[in-house]
C-alpha atoms as a PDB file:
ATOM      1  CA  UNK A   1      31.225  97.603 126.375  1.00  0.00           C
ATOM      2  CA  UNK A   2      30.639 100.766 124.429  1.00  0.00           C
ATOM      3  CA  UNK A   3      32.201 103.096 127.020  1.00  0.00           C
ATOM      4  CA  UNK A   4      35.096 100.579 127.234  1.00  0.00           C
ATOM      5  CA  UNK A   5      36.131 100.711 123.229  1.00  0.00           C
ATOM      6  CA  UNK A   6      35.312 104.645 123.402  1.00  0.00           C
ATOM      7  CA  UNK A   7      38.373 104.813 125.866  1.00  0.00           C
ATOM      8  CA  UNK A   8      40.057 102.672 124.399  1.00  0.00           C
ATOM      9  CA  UNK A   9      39.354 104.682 121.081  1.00  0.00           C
ATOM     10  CA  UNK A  10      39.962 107.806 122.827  1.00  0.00           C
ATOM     11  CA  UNK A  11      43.617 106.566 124.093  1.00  0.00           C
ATOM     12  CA  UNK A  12      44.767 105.619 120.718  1.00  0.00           C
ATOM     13  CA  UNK A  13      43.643 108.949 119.554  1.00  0.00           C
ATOM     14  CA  UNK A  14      45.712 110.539 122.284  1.00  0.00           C
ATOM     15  CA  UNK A  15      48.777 108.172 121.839  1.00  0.00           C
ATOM     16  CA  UNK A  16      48.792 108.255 118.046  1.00  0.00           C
ATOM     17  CA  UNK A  17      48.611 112.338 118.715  1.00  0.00           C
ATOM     18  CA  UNK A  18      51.410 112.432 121.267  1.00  0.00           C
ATOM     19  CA  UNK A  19      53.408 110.421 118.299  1.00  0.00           C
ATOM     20  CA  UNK A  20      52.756 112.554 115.511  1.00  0.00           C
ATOM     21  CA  UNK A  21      54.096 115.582 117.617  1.00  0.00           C
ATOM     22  CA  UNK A  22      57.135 114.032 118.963  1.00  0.00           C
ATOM     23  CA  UNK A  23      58.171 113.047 115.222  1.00  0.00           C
ATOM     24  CA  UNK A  24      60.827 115.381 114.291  1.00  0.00           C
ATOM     25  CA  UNK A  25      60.323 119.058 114.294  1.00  0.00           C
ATOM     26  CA  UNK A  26      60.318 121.621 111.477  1.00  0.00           C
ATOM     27  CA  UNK A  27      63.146 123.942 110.541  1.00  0.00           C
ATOM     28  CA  UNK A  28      61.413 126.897 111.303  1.00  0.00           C
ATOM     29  CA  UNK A  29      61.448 125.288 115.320  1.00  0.00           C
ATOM     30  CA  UNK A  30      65.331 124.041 114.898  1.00  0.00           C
ATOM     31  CA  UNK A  31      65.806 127.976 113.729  1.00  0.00           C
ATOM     32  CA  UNK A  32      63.936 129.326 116.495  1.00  0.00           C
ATOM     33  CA  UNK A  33      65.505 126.996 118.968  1.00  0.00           C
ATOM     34  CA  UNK A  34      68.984 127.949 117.838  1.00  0.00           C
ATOM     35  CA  UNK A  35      67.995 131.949 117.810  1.00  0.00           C
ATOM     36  CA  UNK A  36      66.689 131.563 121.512  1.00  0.00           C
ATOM     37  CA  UNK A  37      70.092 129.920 122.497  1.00  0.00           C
ATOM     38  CA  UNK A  38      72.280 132.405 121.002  1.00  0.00           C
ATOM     39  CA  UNK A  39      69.823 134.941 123.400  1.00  0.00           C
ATOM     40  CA  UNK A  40      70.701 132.658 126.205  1.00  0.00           C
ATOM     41  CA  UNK A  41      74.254 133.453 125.353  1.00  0.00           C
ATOM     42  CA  UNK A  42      74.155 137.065 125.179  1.00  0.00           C
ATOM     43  CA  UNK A  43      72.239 136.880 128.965  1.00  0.00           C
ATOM     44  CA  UNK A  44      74.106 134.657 130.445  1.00  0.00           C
ATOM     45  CA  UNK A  45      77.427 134.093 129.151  1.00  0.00           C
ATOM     46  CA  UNK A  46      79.406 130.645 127.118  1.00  0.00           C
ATOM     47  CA  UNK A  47      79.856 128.711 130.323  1.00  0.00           C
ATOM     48  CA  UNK A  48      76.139 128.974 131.098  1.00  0.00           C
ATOM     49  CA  UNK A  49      74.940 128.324 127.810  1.00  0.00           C
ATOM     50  CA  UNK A  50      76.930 125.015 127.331  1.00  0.00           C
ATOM     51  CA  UNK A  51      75.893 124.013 130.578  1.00  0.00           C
ATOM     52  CA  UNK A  52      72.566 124.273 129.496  1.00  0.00           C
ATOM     53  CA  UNK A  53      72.861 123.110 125.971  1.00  0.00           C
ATOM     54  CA  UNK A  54      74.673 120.282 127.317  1.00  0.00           C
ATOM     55  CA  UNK A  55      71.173 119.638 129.695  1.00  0.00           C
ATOM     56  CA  UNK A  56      69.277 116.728 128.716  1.00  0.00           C
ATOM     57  CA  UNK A  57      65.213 117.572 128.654  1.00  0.00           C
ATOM     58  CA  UNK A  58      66.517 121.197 129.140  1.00  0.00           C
ATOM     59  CA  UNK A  59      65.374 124.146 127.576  1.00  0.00           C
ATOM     60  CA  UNK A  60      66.970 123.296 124.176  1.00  0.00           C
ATOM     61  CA  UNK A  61      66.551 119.490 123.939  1.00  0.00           C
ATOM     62  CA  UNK A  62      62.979 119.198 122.418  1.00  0.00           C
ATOM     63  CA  UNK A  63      63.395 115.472 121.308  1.00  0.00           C
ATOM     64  CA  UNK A  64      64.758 114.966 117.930  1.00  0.00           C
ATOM     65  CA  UNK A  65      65.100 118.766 118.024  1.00  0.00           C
ATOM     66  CA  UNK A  66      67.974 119.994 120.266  1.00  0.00           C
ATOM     67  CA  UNK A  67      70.779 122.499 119.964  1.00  0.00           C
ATOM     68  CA  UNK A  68      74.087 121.525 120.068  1.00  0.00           C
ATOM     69  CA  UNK A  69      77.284 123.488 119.791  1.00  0.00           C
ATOM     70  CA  UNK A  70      80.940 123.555 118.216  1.00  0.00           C
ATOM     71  CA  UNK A  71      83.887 125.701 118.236  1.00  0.00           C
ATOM     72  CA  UNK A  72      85.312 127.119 115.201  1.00  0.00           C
ATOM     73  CA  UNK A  73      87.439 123.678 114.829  1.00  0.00           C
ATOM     74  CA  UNK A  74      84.957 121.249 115.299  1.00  0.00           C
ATOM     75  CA  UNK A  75      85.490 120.017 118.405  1.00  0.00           C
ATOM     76  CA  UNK A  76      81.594 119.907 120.258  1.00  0.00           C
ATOM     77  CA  UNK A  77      81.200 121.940 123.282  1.00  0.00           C
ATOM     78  CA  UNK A  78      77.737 121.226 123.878  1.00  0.00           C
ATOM     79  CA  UNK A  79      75.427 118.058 123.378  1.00  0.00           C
ATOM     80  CA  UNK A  80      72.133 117.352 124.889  1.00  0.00           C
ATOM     81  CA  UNK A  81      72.137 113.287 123.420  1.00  0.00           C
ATOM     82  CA  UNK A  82      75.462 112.491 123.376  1.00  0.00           C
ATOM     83  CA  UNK A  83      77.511 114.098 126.158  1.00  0.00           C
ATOM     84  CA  UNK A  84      80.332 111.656 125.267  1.00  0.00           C
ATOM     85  CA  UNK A  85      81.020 113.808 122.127  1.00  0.00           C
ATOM     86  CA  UNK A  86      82.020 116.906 124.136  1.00  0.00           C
ATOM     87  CA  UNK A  87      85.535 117.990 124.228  1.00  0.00           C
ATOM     88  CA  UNK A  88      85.830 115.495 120.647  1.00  0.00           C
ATOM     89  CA  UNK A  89      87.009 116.857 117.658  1.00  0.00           C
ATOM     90  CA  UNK A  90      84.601 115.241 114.934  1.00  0.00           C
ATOM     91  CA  UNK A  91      85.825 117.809 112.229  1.00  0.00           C
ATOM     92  CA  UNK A  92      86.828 114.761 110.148  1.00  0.00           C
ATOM     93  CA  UNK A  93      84.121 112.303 110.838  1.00  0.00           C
ATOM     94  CA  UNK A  94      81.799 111.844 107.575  1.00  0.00           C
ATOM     95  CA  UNK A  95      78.109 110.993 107.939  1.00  0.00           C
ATOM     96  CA  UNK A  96      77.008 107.095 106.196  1.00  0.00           C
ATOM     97  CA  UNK A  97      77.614 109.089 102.888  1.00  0.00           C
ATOM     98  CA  UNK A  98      80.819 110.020 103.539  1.00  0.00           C
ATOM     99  CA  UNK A  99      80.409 113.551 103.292  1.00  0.00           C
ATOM    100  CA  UNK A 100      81.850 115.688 105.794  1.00  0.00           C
ATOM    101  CA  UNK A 101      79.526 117.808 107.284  1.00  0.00           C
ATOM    102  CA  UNK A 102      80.833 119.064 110.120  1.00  0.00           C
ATOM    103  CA  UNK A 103      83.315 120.889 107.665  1.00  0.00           C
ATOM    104  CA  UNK A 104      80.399 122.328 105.456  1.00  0.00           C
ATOM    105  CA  UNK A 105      78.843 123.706 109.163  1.00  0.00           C
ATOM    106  CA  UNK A 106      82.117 125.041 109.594  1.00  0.00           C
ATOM    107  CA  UNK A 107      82.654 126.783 106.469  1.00  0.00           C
ATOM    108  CA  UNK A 108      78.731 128.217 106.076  1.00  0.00           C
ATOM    109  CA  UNK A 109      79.629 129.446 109.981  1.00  0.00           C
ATOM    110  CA  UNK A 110      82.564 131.483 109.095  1.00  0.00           C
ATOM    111  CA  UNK A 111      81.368 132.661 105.682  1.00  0.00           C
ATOM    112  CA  UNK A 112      77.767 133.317 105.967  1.00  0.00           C
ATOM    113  CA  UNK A 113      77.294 133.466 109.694  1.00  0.00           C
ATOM    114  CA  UNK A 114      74.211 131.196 108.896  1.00  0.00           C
ATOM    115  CA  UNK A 115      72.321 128.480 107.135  1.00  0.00           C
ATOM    116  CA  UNK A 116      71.469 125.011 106.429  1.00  0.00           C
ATOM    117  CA  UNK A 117      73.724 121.553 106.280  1.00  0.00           C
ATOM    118  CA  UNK A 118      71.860 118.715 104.816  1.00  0.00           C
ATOM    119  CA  UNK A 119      73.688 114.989 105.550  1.00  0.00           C
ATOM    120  CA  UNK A 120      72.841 111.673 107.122  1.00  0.00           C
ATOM    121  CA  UNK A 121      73.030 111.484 110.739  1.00  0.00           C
ATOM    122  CA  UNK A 122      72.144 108.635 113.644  1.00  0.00           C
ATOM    123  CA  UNK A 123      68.789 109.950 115.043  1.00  0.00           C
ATOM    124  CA  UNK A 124      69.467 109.320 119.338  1.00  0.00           C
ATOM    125  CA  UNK A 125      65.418 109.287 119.183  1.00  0.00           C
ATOM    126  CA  UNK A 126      64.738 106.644 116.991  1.00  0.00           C
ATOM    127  CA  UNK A 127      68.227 104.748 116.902  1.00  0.00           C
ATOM    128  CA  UNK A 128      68.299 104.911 113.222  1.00  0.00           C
ATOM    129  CA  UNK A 129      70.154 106.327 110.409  1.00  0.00           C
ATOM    130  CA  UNK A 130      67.996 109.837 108.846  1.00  0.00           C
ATOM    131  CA  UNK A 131      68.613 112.485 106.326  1.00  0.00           C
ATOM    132  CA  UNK A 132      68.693 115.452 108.681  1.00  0.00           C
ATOM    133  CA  UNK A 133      69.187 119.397 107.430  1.00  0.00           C
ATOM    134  CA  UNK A 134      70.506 121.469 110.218  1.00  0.00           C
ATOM    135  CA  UNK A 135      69.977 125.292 110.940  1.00  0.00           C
ATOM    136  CA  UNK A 136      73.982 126.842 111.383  1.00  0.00           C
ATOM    137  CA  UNK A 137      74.164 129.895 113.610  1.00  0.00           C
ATOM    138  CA  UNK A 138      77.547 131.893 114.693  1.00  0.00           C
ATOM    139  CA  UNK A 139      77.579 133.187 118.071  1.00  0.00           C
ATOM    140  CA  UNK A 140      80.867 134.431 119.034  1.00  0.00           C
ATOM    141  CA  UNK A 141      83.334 132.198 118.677  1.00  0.00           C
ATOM    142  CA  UNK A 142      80.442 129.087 119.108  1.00  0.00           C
ATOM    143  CA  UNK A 143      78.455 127.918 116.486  1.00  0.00           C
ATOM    144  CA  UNK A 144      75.047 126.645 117.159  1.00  0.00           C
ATOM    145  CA  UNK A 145      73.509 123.959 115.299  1.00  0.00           C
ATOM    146  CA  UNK A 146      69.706 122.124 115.131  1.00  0.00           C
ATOM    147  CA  UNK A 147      68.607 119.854 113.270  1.00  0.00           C
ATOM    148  CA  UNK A 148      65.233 118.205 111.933  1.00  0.00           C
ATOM    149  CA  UNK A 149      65.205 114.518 110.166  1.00  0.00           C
ATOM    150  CA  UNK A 150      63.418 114.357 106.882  1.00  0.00           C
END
C-alpha cells in the first residue's frame, strides 16, 4: 500500500511538474524564440522560414509560445495554431478590448525595429481569453512576433 501511494505521489509530482512548465513561457524565451527565427531566415531564406513557422510542434511552436509572422500590412504569413489566418489581413481586427494591436505591432516594427505589444488575445492552448505581451522583431520585409500570456 505504501509503494502504491508513493507512485501515485510520485506521478502527481511529475504531472503537476509537466503543468507548471507547459504554462506560458517568459519573454525572455518569446525573445529568444523570435531572435532564433529571424537566424533561420538569414540561413535559409522567407519561403523556408514560413514553412517552418507555419509547422505545428516545429522548431518555433513551444506551446503557448510560438512565433508567428506578418507582412508590413498585416496580413499573417506564418501561424503555427491557426493556419486558417494565413494569407488574412487582420490589420483591423481589435483584441476583446478593442484595441488594435496588430496596428501598434505594425507601427513599433517600422519605427523601432523592435519591442513589446501588450493586448488581450484567445490563448489556442487553453481556449480562453489572456492578457498576452508580445516580443516585435523586423526581419526584412517580415515581422516576427511571440508572445507569453500573463
Amino acid at each position: 500500500m505504501k509503494k502504491l501511494l508513493l507512485l501515485i505521489f510520485v506521478g502527481l509530482f511529475i504531472f503537476a511538474g509537466a503543468t507548471f512548465v507547459y504554462a506560458g513561457g517568459t519573454k525572455a524565451e518569446a525573445k529568444a524564440l523570435v531572435e532564433r527565427a529571424a537566424e533561420f531566415l538569414k540561413a535559409n531564406g522567407k519561403e523556408k522560414t514560413l514553412a517552418e513557422i507555419s509547422k505545428p510542434e516545429g522548431q518555433f511552436d513551444k506551446g503557448e509560445v510560438y512565433v508567428y509572422a506578418f507582412d508590413m500590412k498585416g496580413t499573417v504569413l506564418a501561424h503555427p495554431k491557426n493556419p486558417e489566418l494565413i494569407g488574412k489581413n487582420t490589420y483591423n481586427i481589435p483584441d476583446e478590448d478593442g484595441k488594435f494591436f496588430r496596428k501598434d505591432i505594425i507601427k513599433l516594427a517600422k519605427a523601432k525595429g523592435s519591442g513589446w505589444v501588450d493586448y488581450k488575445y484567445l490563448n489556442p492552448e487553453t481556449k480562453k481569453i489572456g492578457s498576452k505581451t508580445t516580443y516585435v522583431l523586423r526581419a526584412r520585409d517580415i515581422i516576427l512576433c511571440c508572445g507569453v500570456y500573463k
